[in-house]
N, C-alpha and C. Protein backbone atom coordinates (compact mmCIF):
# COMPACT_ATOMS: atom_id res chain seq x y z
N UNK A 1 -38.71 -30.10 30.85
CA UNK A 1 -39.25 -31.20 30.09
C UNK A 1 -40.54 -31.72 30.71
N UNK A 2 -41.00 -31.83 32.00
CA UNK A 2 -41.81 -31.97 32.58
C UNK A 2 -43.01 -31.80 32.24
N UNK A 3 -43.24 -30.32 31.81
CA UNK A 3 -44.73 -29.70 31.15
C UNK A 3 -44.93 -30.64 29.57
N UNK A 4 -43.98 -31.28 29.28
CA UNK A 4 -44.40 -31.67 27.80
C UNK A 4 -44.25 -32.96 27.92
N UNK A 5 -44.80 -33.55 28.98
CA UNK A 5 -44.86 -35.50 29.28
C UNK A 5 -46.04 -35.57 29.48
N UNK A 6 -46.75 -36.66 28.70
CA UNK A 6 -47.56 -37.37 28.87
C UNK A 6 -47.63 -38.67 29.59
N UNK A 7 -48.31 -39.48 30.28
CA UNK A 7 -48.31 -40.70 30.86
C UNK A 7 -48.88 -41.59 30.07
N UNK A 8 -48.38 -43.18 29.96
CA UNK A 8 -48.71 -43.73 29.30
C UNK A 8 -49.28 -44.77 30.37
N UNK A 9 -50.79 -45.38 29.94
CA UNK A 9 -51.46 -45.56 31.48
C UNK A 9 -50.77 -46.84 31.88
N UNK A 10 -50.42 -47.31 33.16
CA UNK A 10 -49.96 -48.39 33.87
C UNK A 10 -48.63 -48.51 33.32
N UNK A 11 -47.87 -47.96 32.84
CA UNK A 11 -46.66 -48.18 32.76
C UNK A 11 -45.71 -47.55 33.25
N UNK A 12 -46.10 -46.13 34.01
CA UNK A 12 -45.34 -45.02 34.57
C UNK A 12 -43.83 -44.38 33.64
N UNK A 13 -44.39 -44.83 32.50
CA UNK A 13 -42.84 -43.96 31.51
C UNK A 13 -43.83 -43.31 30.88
N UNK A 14 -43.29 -41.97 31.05
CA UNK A 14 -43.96 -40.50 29.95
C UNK A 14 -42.88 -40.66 28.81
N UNK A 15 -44.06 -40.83 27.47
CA UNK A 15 -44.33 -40.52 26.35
C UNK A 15 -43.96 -39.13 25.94
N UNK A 16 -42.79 -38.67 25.10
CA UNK A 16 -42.65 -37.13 24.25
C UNK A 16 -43.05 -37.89 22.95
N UNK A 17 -43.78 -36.48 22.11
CA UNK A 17 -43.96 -37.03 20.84
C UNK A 17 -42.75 -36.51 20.32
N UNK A 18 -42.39 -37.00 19.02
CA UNK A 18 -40.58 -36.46 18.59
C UNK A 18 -40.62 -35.11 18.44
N UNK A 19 -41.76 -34.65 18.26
CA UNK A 19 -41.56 -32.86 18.20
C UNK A 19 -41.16 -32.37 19.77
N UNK A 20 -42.22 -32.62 20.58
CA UNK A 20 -41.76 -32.07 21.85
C UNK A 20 -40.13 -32.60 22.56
N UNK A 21 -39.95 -33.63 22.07
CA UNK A 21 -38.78 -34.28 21.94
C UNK A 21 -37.56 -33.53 21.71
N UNK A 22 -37.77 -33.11 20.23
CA UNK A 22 -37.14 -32.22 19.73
C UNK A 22 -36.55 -30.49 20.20
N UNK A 23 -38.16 -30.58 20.65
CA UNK A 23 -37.74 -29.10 21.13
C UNK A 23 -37.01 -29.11 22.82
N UNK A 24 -37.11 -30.48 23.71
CA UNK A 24 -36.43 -30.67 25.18
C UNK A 24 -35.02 -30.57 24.14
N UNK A 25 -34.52 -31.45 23.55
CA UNK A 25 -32.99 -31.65 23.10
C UNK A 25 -32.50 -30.51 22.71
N UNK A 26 -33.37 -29.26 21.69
CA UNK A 26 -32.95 -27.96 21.95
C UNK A 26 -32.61 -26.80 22.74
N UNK A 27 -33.77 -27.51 23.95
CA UNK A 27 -33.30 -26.45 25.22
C UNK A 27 -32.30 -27.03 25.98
N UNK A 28 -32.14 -28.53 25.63
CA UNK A 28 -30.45 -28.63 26.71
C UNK A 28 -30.58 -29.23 27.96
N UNK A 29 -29.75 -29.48 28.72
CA UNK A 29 -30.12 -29.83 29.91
C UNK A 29 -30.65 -31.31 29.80
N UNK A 30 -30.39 -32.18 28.74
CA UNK A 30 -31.15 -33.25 29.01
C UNK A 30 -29.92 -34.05 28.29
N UNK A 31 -30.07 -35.49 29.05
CA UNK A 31 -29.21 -36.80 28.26
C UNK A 31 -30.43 -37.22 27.58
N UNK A 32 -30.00 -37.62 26.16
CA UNK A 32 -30.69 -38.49 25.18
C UNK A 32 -29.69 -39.60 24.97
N UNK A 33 -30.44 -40.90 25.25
CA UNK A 33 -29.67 -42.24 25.49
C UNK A 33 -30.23 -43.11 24.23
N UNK A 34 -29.92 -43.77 23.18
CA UNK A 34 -30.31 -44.81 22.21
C UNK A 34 -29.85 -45.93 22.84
N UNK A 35 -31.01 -46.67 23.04
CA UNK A 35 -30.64 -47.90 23.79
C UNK A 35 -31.29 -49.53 22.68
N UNK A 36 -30.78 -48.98 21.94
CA UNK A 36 -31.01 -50.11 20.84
C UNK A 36 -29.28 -50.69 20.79
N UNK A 37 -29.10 -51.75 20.84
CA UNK A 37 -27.64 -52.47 20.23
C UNK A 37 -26.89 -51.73 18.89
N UNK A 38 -25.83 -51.55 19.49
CA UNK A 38 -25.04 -51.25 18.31
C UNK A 38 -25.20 -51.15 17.12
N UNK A 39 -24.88 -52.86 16.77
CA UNK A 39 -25.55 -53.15 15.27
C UNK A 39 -27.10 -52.44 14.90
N UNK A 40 -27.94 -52.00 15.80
CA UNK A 40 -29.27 -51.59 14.83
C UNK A 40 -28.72 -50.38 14.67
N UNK A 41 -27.86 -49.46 15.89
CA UNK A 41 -27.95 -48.55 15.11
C UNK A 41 -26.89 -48.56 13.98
N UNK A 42 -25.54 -48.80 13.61
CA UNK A 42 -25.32 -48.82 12.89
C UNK A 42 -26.37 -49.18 11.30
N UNK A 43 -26.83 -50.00 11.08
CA UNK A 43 -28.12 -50.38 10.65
C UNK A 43 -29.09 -48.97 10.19
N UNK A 44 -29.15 -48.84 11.17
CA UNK A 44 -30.50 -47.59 11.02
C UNK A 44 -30.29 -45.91 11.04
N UNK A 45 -28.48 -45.64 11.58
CA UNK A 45 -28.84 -44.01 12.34
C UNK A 45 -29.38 -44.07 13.74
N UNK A 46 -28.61 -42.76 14.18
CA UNK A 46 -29.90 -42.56 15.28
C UNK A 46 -29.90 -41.25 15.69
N UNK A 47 -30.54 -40.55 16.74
CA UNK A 47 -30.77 -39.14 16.30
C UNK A 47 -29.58 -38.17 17.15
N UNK A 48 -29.17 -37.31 15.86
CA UNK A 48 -27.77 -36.18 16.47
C UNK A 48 -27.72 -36.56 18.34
N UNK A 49 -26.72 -36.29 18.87
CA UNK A 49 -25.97 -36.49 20.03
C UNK A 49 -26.48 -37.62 20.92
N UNK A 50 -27.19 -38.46 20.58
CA UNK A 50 -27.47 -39.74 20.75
C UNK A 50 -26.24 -40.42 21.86
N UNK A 51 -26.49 -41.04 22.75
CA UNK A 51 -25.20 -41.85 23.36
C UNK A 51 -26.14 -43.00 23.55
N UNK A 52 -25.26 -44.34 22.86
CA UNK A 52 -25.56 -45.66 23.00
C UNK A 52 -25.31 -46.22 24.19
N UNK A 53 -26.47 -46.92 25.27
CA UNK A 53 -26.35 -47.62 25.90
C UNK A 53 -27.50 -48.80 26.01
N UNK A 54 -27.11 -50.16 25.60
CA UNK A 54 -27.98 -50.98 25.36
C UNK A 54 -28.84 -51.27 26.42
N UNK A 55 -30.40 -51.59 26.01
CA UNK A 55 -31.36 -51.79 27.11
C UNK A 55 -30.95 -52.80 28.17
N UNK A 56 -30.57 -53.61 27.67
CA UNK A 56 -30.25 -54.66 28.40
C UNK A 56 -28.85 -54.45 29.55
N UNK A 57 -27.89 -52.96 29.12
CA UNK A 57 -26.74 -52.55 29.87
C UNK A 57 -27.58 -51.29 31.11
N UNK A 58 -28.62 -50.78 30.39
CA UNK A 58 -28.60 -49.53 31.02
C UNK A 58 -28.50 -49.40 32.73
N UNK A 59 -29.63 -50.31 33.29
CA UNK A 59 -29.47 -49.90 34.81
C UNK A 59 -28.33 -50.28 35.02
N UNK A 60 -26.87 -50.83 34.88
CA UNK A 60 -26.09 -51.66 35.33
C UNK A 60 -25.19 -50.17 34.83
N UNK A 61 -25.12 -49.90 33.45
CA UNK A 61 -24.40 -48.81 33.17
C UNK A 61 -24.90 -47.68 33.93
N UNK A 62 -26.15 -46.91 34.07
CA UNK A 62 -26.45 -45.72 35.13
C UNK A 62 -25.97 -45.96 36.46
N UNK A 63 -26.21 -46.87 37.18
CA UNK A 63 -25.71 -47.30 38.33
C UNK A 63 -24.42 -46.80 38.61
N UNK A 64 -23.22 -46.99 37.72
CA UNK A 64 -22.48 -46.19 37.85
C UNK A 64 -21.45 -45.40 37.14
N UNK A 65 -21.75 -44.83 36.37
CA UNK A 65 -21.73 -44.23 35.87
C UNK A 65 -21.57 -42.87 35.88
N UNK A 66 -20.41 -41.97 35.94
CA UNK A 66 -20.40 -40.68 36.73
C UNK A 66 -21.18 -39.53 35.72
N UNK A 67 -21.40 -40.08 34.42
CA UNK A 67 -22.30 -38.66 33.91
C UNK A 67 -23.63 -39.03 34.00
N UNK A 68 -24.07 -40.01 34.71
CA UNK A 68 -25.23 -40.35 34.79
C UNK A 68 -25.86 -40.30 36.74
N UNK A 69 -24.88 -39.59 37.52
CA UNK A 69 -25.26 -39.88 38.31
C UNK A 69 -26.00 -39.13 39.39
N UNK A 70 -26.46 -37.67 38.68
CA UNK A 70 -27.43 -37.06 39.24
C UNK A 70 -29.27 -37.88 38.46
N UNK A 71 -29.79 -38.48 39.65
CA UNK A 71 -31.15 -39.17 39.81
C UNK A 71 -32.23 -38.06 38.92
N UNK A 72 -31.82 -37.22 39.37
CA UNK A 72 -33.13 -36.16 38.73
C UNK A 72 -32.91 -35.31 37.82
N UNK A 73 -31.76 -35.77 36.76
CA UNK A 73 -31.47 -34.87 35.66
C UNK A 73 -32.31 -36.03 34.39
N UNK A 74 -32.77 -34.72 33.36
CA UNK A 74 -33.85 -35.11 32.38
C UNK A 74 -32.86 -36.35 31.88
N UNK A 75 -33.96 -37.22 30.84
CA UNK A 75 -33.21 -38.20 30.12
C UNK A 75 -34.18 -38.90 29.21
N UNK A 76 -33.90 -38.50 27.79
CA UNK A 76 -34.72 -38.79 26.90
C UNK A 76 -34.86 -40.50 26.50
N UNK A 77 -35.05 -41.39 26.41
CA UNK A 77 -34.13 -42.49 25.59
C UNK A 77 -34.90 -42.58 24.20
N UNK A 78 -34.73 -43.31 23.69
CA UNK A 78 -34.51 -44.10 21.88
C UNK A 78 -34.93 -45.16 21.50
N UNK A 79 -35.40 -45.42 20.86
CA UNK A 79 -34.71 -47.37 19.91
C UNK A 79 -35.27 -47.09 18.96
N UNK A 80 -35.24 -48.46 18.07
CA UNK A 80 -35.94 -48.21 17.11
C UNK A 80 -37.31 -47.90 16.51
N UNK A 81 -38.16 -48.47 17.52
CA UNK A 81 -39.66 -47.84 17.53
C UNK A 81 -40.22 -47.75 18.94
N UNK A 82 -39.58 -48.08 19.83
CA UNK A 82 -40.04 -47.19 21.50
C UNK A 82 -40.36 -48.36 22.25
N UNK A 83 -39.96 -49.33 21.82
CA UNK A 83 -40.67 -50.90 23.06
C UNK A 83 -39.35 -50.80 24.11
N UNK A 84 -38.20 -51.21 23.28
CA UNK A 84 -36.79 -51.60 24.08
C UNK A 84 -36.54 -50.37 24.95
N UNK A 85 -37.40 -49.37 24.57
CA UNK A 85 -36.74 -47.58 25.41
C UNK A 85 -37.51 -48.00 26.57
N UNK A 86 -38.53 -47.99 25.89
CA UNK A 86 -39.90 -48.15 27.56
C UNK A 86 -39.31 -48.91 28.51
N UNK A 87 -38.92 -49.86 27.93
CA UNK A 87 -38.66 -51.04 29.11
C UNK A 87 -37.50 -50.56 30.36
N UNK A 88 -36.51 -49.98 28.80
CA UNK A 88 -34.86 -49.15 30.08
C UNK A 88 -35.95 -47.96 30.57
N UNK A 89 -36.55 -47.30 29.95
CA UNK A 89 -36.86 -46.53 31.14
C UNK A 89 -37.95 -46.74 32.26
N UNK A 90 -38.74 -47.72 32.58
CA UNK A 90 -39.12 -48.42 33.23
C UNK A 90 -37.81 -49.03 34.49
N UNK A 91 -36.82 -49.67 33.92
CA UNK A 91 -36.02 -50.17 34.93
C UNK A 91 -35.08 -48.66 35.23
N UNK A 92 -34.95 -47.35 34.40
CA UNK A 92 -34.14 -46.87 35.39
C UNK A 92 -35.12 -46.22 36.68
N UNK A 93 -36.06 -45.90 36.13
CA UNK A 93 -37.52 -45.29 37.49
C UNK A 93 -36.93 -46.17 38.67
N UNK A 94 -36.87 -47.61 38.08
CA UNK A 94 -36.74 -48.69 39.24
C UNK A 94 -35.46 -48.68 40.41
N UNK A 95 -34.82 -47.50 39.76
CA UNK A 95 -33.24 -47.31 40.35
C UNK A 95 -33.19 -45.91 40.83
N UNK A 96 -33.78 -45.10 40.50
CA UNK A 96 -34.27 -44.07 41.44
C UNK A 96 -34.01 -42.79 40.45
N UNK A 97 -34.26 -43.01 39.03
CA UNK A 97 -34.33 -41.79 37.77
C UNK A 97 -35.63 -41.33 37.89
N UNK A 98 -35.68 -39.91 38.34
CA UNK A 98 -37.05 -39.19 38.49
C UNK A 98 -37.85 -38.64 37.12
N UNK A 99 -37.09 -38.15 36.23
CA UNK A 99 -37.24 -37.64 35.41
C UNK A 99 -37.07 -38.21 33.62
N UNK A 100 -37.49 -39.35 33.38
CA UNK A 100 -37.68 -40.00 32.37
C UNK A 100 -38.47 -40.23 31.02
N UNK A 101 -37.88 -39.98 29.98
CA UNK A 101 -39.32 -39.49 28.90
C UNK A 101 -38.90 -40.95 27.82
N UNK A 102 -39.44 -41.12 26.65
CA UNK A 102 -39.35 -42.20 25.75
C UNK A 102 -40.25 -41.04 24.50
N UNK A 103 -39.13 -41.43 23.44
CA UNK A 103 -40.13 -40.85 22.28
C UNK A 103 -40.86 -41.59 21.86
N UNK A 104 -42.08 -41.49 21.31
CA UNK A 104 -43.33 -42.22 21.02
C UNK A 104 -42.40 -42.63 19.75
N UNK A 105 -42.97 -43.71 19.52
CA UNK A 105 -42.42 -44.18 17.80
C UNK A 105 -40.98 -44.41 18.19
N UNK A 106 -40.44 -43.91 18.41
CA UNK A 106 -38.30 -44.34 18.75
C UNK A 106 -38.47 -43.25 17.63
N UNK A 107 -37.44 -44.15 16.69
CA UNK A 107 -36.40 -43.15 15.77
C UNK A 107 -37.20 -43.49 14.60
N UNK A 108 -37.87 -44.55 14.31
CA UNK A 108 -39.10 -44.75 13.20
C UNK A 108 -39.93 -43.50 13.25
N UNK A 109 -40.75 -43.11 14.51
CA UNK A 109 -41.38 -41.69 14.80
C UNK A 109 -40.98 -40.89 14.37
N UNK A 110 -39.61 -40.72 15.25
CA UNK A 110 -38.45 -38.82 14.98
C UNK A 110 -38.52 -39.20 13.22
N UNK A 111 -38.58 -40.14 12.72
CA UNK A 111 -38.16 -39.85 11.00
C UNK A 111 -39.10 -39.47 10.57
N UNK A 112 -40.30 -39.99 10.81
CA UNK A 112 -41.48 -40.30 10.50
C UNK A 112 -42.33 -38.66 10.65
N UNK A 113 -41.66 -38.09 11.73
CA UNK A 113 -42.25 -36.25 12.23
C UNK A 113 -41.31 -35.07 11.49
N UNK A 114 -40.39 -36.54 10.23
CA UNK A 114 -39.45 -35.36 9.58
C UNK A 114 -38.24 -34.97 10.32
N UNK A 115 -37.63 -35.42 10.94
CA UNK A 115 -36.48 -35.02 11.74
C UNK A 115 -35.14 -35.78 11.79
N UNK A 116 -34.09 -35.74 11.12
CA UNK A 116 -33.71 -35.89 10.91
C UNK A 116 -32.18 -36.92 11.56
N UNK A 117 -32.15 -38.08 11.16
CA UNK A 117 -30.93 -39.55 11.81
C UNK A 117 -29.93 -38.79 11.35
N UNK A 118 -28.59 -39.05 11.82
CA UNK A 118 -27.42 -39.09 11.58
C UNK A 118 -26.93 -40.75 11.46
N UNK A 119 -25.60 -41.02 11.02
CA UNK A 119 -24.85 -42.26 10.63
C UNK A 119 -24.05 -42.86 12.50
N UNK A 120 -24.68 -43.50 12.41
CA UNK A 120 -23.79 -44.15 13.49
C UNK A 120 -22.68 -45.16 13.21
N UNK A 121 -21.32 -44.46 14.10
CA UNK A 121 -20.16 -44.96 13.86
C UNK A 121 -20.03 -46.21 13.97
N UNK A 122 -19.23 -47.08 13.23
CA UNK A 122 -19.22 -48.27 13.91
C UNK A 122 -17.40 -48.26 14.93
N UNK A 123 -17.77 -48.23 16.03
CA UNK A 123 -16.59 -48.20 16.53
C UNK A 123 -15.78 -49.12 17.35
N UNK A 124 -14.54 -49.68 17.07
CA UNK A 124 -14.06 -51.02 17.62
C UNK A 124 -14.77 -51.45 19.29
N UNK A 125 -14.74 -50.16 19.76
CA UNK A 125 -14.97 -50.97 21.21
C UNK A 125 -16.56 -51.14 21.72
N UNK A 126 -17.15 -51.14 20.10
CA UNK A 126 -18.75 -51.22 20.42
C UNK A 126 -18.77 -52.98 21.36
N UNK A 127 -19.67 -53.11 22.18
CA UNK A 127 -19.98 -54.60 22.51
C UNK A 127 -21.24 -55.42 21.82
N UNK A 128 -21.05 -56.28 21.62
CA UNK A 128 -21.82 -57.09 21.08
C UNK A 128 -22.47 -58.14 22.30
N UNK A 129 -23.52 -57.71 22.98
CA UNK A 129 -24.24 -58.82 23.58
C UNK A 129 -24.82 -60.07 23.09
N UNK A 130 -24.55 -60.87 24.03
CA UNK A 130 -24.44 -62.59 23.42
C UNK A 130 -25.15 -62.50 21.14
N UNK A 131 -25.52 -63.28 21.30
CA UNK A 131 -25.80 -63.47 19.40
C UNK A 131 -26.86 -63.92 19.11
C-alpha cells in the first residue's frame, strides 16, 4: 500500500484516492476501519468488509485490541467524506500505527469513483455515543 500514498501537507495522514483504495482492499493484507457512528452508517452504507469503529473510540479501541495489535499492519479508514477518518488516523500515528491511509472523499468519494456501498446492519450491540 505504501507505493500508492500520497501526503497530505502538514497533516502526516496519506491520502488513497478510492481507486487506489480499491485496488489495496483487493490485494489484502489490509484492515479497512469506517469510523463514522453507527447511525451514519446505517444511514448511508459503507464499503464491503468495512469494520465500524467510531472516531471518537478508535485509539482507545486499537490500544487494545488483539486484531489490531500489530503497529505496522496496513489500515485503510472511512467516514462519510474523510474529515472524521483523518482525524482517527492522525490519533492512531499518535499511538504508534506506521502504516495509515484515509480515502480522499470517505464513502461520498468511493461512490462518487463508482464503487460500490453495501447496507449496514443495524445491530443490537451497536453503541450510541452521548446524543
Amino acid at each position: 500500500m505504501s507505493s500508492e500514498k500520497r501526503g497530505q501537507p502538514g497533516e502526516g495522514v496519506h491520502m488513497l484516492s478510492p481507486d487506489d483504495a480499491k485496488r489495496a482492499l483487493e490485494q489484502g493484507g489490509v484492515s479497512l476501519i469506517d469510523v463514522g457512528e453507527p447511525w451514519q452508517l446505517r444511514e448511508r452504507g459503507t464499503i464491503a468488509g468495512a469494520r465500524n469503529i467510531s472516531h471518537e473510540e478508535i485509539a482507545t479501541v486499537a490500544a487494545s485490541d488483539p486484531a489490531l495489535g500489530d503497529r505496522a499492519q496496513p489500515i485503510i479508514l472511512t467516514c462519510g467524506g474523510g474529515g472524521k477518518a483523518s482525524r482517527a488516523a492522525q490519533a492512531l500515528r499518535e499511538i504508534g500505527f506506521a502504516d495509515v491511509a484515509v480515502i480522499q472523499g470517505g464513502c461520498r468519494g468511493w461512490q462518487a469513483a463508482g464503487h460500490e456501498m453495501v447496507a449496514y446492519p443495524a445491530a443490537p450491540s451497536d453503541k450510541t455515543a452521548g446524543s
